[in-house]
N, C-alpha and C. Protein backbone atom coordinates (compact mmCIF):
# COMPACT_ATOMS: atom_id res chain seq x y z
N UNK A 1 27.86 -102.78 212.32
CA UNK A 1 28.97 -103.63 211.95
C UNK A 1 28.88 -104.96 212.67
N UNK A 2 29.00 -105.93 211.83
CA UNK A 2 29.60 -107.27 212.43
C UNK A 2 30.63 -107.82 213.28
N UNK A 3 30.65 -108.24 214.48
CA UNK A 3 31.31 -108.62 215.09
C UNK A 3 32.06 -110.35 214.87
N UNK A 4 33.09 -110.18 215.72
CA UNK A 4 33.28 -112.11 215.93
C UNK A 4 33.84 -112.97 214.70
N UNK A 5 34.06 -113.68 214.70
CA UNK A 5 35.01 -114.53 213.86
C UNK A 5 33.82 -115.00 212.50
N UNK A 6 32.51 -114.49 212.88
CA UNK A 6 31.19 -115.10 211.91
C UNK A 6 31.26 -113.98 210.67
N UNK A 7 31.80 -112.85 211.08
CA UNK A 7 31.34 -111.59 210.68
C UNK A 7 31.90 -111.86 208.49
N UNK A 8 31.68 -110.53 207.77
CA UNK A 8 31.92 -110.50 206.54
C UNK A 8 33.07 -109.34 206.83
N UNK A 9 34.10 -109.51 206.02
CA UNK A 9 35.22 -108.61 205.94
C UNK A 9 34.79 -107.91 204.39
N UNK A 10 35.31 -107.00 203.95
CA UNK A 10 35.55 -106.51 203.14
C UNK A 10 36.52 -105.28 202.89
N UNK A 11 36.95 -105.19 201.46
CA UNK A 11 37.90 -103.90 201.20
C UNK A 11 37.05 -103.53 199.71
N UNK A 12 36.99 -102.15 199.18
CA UNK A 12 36.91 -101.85 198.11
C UNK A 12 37.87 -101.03 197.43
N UNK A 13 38.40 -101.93 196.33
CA UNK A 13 39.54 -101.46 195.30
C UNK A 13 38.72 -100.17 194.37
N UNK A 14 39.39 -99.25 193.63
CA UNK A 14 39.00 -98.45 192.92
C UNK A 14 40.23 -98.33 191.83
N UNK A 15 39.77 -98.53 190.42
CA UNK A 15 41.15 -98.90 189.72
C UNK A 15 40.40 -98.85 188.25
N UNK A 16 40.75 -98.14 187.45
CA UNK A 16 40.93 -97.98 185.75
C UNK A 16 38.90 -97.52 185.59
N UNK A 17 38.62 -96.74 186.85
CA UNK A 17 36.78 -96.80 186.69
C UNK A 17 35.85 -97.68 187.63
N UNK A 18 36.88 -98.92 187.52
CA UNK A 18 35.99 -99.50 188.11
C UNK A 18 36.03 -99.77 189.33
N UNK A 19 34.74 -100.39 189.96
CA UNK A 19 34.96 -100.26 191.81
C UNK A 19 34.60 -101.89 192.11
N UNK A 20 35.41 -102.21 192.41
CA UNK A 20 35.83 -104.01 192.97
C UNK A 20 35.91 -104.16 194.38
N UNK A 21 35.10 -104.74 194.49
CA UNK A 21 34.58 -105.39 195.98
C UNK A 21 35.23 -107.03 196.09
N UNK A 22 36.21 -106.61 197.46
CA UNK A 22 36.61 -108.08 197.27
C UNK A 22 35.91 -108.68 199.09
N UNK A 23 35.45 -109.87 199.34
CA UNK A 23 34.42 -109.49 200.58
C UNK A 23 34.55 -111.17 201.00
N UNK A 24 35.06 -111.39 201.85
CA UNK A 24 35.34 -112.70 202.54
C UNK A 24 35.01 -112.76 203.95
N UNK A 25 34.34 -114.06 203.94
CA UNK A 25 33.89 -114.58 205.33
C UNK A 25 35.44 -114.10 206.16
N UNK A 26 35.10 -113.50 207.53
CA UNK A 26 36.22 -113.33 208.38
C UNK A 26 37.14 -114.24 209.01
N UNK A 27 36.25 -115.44 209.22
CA UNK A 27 37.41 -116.50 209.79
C UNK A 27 38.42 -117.52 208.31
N UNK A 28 38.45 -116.97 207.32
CA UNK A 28 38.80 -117.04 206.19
C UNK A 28 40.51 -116.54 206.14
N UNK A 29 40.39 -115.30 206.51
CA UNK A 29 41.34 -114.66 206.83
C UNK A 29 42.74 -115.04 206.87
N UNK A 30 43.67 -114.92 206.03
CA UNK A 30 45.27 -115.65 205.86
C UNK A 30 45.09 -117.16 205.87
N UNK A 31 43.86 -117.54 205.41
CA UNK A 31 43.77 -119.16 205.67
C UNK A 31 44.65 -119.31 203.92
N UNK A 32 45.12 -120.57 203.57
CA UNK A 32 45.92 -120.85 202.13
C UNK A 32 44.86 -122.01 201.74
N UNK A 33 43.96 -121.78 200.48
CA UNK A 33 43.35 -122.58 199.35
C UNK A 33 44.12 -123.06 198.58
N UNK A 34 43.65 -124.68 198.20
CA UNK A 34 44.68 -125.00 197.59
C UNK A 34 43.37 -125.45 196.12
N UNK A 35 43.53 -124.93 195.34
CA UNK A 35 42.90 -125.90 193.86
C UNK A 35 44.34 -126.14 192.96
N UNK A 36 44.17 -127.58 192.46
CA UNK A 36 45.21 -128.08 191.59
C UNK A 36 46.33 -127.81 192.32
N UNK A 37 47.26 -127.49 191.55
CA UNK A 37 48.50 -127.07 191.76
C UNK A 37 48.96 -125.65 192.38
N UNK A 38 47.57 -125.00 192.35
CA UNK A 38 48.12 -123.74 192.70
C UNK A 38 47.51 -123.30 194.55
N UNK A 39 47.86 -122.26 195.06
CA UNK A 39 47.67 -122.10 196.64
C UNK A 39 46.98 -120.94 196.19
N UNK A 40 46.04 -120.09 196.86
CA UNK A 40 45.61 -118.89 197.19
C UNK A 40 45.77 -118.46 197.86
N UNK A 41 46.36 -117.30 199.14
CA UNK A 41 46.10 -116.96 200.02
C UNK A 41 45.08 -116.00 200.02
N UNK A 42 44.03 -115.99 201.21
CA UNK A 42 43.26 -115.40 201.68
C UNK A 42 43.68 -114.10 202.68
N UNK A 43 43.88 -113.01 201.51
CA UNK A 43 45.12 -112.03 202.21
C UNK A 43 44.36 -111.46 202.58
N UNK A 44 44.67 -110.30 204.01
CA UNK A 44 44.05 -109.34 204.14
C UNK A 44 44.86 -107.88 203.00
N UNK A 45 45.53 -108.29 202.78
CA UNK A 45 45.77 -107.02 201.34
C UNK A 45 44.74 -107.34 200.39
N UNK A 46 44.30 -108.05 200.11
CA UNK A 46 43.12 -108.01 199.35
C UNK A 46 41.48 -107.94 199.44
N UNK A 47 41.25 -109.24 200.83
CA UNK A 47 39.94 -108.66 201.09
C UNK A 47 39.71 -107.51 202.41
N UNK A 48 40.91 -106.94 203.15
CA UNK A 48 40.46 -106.20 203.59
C UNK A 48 40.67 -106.18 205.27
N UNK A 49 40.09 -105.52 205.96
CA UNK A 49 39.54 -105.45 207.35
C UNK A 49 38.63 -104.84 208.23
N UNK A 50 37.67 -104.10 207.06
CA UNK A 50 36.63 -103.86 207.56
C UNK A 50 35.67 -104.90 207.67
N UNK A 51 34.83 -104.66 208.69
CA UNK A 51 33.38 -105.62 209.22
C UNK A 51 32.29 -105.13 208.85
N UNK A 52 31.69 -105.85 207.85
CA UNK A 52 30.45 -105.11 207.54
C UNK A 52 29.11 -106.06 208.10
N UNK A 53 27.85 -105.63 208.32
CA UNK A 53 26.42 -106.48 208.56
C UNK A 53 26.06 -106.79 207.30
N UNK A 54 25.27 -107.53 207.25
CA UNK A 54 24.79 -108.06 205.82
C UNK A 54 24.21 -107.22 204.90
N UNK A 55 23.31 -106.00 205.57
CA UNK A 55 23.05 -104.75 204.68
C UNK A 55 23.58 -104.03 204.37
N UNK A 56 24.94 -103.77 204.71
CA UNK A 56 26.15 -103.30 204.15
C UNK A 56 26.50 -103.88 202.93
N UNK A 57 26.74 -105.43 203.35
CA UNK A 57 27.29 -105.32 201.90
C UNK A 57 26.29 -105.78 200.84
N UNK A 58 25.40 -105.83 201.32
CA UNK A 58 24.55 -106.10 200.37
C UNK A 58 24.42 -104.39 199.22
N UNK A 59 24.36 -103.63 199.84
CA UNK A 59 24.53 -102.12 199.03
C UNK A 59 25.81 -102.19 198.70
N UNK A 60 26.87 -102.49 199.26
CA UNK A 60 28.39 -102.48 198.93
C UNK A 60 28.53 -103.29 197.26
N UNK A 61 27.78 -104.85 197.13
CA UNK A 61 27.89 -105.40 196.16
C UNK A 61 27.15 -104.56 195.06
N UNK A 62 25.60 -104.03 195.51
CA UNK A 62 25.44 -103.40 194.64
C UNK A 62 25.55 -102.04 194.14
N UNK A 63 26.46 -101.22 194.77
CA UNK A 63 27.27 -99.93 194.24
C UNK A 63 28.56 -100.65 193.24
N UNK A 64 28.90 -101.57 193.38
CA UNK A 64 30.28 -102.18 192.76
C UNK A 64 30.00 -102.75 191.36
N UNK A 65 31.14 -102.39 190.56
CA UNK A 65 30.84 -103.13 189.16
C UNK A 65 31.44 -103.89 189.37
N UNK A 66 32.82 -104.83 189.83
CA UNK A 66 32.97 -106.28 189.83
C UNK A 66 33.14 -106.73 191.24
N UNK A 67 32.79 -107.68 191.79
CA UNK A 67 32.62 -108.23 193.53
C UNK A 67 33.00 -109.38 192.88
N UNK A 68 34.10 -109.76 193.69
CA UNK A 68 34.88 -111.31 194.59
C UNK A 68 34.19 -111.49 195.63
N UNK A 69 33.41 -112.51 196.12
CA UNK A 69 32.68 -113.28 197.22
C UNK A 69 33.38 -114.22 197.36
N UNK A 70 33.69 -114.52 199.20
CA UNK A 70 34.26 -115.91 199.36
C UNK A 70 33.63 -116.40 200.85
N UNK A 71 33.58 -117.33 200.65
CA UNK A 71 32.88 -118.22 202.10
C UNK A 71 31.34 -118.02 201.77
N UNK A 72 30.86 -119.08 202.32
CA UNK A 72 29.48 -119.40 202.92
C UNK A 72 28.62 -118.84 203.48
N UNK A 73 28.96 -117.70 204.45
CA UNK A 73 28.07 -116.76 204.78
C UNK A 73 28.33 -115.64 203.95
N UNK A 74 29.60 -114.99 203.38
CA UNK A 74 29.53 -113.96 202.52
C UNK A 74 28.56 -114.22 200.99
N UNK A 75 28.82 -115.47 200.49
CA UNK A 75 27.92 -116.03 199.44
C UNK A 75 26.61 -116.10 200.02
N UNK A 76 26.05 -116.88 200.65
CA UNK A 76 25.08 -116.88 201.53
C UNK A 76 24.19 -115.52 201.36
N UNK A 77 24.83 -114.54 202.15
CA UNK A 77 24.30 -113.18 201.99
C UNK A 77 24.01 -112.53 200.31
N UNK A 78 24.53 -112.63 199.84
CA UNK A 78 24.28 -112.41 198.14
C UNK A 78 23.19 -113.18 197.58
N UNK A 79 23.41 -114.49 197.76
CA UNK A 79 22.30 -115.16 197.32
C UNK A 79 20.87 -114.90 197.83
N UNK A 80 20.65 -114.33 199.07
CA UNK A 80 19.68 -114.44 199.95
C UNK A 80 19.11 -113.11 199.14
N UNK A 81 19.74 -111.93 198.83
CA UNK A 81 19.29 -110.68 198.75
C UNK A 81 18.63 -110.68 197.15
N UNK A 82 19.03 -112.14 196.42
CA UNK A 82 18.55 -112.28 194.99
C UNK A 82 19.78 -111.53 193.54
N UNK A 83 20.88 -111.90 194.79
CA UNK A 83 21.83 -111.01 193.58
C UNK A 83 22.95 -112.62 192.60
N UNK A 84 22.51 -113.49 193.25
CA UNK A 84 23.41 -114.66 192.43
C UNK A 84 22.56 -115.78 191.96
N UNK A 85 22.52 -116.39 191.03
CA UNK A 85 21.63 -117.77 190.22
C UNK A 85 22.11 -118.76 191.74
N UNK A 86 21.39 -119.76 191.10
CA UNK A 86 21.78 -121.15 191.50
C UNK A 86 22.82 -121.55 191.09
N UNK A 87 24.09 -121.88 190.87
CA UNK A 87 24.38 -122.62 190.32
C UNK A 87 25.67 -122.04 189.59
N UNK A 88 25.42 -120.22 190.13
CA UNK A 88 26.99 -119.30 190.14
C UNK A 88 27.77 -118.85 191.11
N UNK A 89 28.16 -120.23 191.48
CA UNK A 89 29.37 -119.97 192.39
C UNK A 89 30.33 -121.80 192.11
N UNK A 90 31.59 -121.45 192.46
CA UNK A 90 32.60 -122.52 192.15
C UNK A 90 33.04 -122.60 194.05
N UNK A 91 33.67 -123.99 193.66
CA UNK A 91 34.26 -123.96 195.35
C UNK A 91 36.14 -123.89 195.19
N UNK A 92 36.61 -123.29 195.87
CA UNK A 92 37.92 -123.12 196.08
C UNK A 92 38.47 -124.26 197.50
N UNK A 93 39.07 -125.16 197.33
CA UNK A 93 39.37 -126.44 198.16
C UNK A 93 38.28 -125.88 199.17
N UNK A 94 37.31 -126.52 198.77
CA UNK A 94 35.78 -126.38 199.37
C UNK A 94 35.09 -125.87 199.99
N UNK A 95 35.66 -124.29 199.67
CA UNK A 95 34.94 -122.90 200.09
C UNK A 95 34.39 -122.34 198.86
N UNK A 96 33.00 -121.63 199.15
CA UNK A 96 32.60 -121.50 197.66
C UNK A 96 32.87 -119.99 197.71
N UNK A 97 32.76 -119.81 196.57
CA UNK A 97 33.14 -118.50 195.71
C UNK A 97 32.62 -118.58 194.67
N UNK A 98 32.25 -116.82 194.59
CA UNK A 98 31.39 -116.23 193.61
C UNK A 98 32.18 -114.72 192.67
N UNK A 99 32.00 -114.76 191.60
CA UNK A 99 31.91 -113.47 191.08
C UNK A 99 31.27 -112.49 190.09
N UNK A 100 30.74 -111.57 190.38
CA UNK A 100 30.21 -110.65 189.94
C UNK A 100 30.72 -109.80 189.24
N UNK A 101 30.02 -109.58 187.97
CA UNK A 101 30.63 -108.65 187.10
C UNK A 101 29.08 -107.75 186.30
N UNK A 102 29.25 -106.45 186.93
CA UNK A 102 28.04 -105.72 186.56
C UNK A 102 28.39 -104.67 185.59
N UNK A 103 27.42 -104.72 184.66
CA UNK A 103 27.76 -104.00 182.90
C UNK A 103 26.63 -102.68 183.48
């Protein structure tokens, strides 16, 4: 497990079949995104409070049929393992984010 404010959080939802990985950089954590008009919070009811190492979730994303990625090192780690294009991920008031949806 990952330690320290660097680390990857995650929670996995289980709901109608499917298994949703929602997995955010840790110092992320209750921070509020703002795009347009609308706020996000970066809840821990949603991504969680477990600490995972990067080979965690790297099996975590790929046991999951849909994964939410947020932050730079959680994206980071996905991309590195060959699981995201170039060019699929959006930034949330200028944190990037990714999502995965596996058929």
């Amino acid at each position: 497990m990952s330690t320290g404010e660097n680390g990857v959080i995650i929670r996995v939802h289980r709901t109608q079949g499917e298994v949703v990985l929602a997995a955010c950089d840790e110092g992320l954590l209750g921070r509020k995104l703002k795009t347009g008009s609308r706020e996000y919070l970066v809840s821990p009811g949603f991504y969680g409070s477990t600490r995972v190492n990067d080979d965690e979730l790297v099996a975590l994303i790929r046991a999951s049929t849909i994964v939410n990625l947020l932050g730079p090192r959680t994206v980071g780690i996905a991309r590195r393992a060959g699981l995201l294009q170039n060019g699929a991920t959006s930034l949330l008031d200028g944190v990037e984010h990714a999502e995965i949806v596996q058929f």
